[in-house]
C-alpha atoms as a PDB file:
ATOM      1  CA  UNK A   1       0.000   0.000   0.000  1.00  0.00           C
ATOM      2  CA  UNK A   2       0.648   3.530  -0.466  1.00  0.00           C
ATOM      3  CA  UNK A   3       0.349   7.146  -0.319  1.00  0.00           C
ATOM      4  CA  UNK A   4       0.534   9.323  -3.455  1.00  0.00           C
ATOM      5  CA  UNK A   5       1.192  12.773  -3.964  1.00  0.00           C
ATOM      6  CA  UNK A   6      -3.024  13.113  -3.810  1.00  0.00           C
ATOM      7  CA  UNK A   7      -3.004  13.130  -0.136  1.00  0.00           C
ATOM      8  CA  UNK A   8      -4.449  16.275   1.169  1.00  0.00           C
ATOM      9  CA  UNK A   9      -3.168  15.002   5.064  1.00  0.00           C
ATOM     10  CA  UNK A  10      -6.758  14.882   6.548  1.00  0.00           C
ATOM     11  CA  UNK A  11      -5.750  12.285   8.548  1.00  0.00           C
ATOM     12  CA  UNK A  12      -8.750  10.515   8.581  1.00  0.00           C
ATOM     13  CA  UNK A  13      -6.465   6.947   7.224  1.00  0.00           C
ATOM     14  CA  UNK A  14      -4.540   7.403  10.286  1.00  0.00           C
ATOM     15  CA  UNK A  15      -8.006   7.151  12.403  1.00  0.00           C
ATOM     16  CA  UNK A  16      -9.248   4.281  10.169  1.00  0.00           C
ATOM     17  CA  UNK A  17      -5.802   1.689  10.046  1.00  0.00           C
ATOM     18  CA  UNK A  18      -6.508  -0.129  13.104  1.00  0.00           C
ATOM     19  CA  UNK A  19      -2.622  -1.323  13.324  1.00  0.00           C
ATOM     20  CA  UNK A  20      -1.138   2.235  13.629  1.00  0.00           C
ATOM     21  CA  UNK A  21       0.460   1.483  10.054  1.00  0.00           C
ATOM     22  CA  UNK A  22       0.233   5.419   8.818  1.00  0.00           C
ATOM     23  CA  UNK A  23       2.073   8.200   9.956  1.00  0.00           C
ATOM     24  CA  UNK A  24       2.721  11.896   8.909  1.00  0.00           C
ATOM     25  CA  UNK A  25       5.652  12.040   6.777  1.00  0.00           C
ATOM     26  CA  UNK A  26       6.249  15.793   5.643  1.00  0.00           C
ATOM     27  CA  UNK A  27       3.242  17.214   4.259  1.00  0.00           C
ATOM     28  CA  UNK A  28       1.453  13.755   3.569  1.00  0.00           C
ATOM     29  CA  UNK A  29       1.292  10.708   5.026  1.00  0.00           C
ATOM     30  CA  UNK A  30       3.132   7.199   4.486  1.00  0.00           C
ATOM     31  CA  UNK A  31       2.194   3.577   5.527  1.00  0.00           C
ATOM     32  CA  UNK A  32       5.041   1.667   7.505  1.00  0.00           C
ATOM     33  CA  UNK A  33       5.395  -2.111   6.818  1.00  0.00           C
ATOM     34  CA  UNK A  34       3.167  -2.767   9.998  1.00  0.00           C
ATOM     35  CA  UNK A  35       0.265  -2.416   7.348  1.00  0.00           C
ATOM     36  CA  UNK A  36      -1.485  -5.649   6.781  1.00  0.00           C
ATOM     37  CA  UNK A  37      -3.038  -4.913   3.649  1.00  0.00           C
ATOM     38  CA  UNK A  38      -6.875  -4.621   5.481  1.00  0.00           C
ATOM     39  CA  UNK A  39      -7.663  -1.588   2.713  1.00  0.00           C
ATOM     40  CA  UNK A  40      -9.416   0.272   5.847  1.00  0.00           C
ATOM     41  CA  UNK A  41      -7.541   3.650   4.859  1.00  0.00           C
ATOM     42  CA  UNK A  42      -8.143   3.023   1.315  1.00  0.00           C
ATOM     43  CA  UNK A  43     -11.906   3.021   1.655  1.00  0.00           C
ATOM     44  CA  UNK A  44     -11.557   5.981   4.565  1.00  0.00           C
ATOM     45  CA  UNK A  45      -9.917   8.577   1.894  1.00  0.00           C
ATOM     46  CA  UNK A  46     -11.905  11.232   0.715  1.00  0.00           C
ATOM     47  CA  UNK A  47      -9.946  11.887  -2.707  1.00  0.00           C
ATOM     48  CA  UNK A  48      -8.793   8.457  -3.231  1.00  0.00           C
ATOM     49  CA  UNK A  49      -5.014   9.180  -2.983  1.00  0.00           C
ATOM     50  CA  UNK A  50      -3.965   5.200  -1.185  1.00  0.00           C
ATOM     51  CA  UNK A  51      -3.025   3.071  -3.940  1.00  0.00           C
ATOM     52  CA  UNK A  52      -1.886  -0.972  -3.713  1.00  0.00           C
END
């Protein structure tokens, strides 16, 4: 999984991943390899910018 340049750092993916997988990375966000590829952030962004 991961964040393109689309994120608008809402954080609402960071509320959604129930592992603690995303974190703010400079002005967007990035996915650590915690993520276990549940797609809860990818259905939780607004402007569709969480790609596999």
């Amino acid at each position: 999984m991961k964040i393109t340049e689309e994120c608008i750092a809402c954080g609402t993916c960071v509320e959604s991943c129930p592992v603690g997988a995303i974190v703010e990375s400079g002005e967007i966000y990035t996915i650590t390899e915690e993520c276990t590829d549940c797609r809860a952030c990818v259905d939780a962004c607004p402007v569709d910018a969480i790609v596999d």
